[in-house]
Protein backbone atom coordinates (compact mmCIF):
# COMPACT_ATOMS: atom_id res chain seq x y z
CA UNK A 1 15.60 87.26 -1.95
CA UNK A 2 17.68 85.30 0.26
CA UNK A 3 18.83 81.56 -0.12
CA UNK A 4 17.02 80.68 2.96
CA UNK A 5 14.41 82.78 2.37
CA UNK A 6 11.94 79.59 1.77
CA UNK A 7 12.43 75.97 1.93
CA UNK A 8 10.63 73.25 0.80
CA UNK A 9 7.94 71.22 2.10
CA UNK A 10 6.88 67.72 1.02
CA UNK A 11 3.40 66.63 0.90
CA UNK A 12 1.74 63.55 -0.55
CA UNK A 13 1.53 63.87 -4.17
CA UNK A 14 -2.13 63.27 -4.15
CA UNK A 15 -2.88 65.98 -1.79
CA UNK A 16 -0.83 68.38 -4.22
CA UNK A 17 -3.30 67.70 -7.24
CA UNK A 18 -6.51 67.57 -5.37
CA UNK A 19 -4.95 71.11 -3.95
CA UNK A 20 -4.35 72.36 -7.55
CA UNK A 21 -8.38 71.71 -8.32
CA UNK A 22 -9.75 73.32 -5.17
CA UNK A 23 -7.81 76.26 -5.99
CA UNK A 24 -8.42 76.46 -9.72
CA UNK A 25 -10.17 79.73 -10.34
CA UNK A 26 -9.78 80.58 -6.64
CA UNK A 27 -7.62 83.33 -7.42
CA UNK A 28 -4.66 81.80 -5.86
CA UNK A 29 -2.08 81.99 -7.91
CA UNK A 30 0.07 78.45 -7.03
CA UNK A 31 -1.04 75.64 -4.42
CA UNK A 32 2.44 77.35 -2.50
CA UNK A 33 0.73 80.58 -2.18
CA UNK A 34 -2.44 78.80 -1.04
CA UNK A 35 -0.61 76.61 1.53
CA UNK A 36 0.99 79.44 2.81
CA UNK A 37 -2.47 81.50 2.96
CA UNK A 38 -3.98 78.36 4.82
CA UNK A 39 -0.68 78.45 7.51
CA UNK A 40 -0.73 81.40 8.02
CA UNK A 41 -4.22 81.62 8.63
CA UNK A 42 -3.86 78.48 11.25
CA UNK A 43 -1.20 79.98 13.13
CA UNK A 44 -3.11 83.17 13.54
CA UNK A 45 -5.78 81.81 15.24
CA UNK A 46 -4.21 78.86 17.07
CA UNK A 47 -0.38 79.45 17.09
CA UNK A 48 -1.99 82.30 20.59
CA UNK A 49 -3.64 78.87 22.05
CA UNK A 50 -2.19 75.87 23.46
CA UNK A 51 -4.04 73.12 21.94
CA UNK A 52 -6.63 70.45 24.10
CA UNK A 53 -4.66 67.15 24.73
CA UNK A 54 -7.53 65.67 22.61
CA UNK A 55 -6.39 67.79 20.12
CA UNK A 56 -2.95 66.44 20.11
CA UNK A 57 -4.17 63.02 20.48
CA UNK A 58 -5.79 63.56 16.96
CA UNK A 59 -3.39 65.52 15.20
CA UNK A 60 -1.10 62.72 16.35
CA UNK A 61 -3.66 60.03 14.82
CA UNK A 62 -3.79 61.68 11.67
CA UNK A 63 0.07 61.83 11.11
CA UNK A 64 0.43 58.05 12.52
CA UNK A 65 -2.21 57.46 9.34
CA UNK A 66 0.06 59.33 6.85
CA UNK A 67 2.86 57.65 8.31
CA UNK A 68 4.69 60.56 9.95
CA UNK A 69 5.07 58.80 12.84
């Protein structure tokens, strides 16, 4: 495998251990494989549509209440 093969991705620590419990005995082997399972999944069903402006406005929301942006 390449260097840049993968990078890394930073999420909230709490998100990463309530991740680790929905997954336990899920089968998936890391919360990485599950994350990637999840955005892959996402982008096959709405990476072929362009999303609703109220869509935006809420994905926006969310990621102001993160503090993305």
């Amino acid at each position: 495998m390449k260097t840049r093969d993968k990078v890394t991705i930073k999420i909230p620590y709490p998100l990463y251990k309530n991740l680790q419990k929905v997954i336990k005995d899920s089968g998936f082997a890391s919360v990485t494989e599950f994350v990637t399972f999840v955005l892959r999944d996402v982008i096959s069903t709405k990476g072929k549509e362009l999303l609703s402006s109220e869509e935006v406005a809420k994905i926006k929301d969310k990621l102001k209440k993160l503090g993305y942006i």
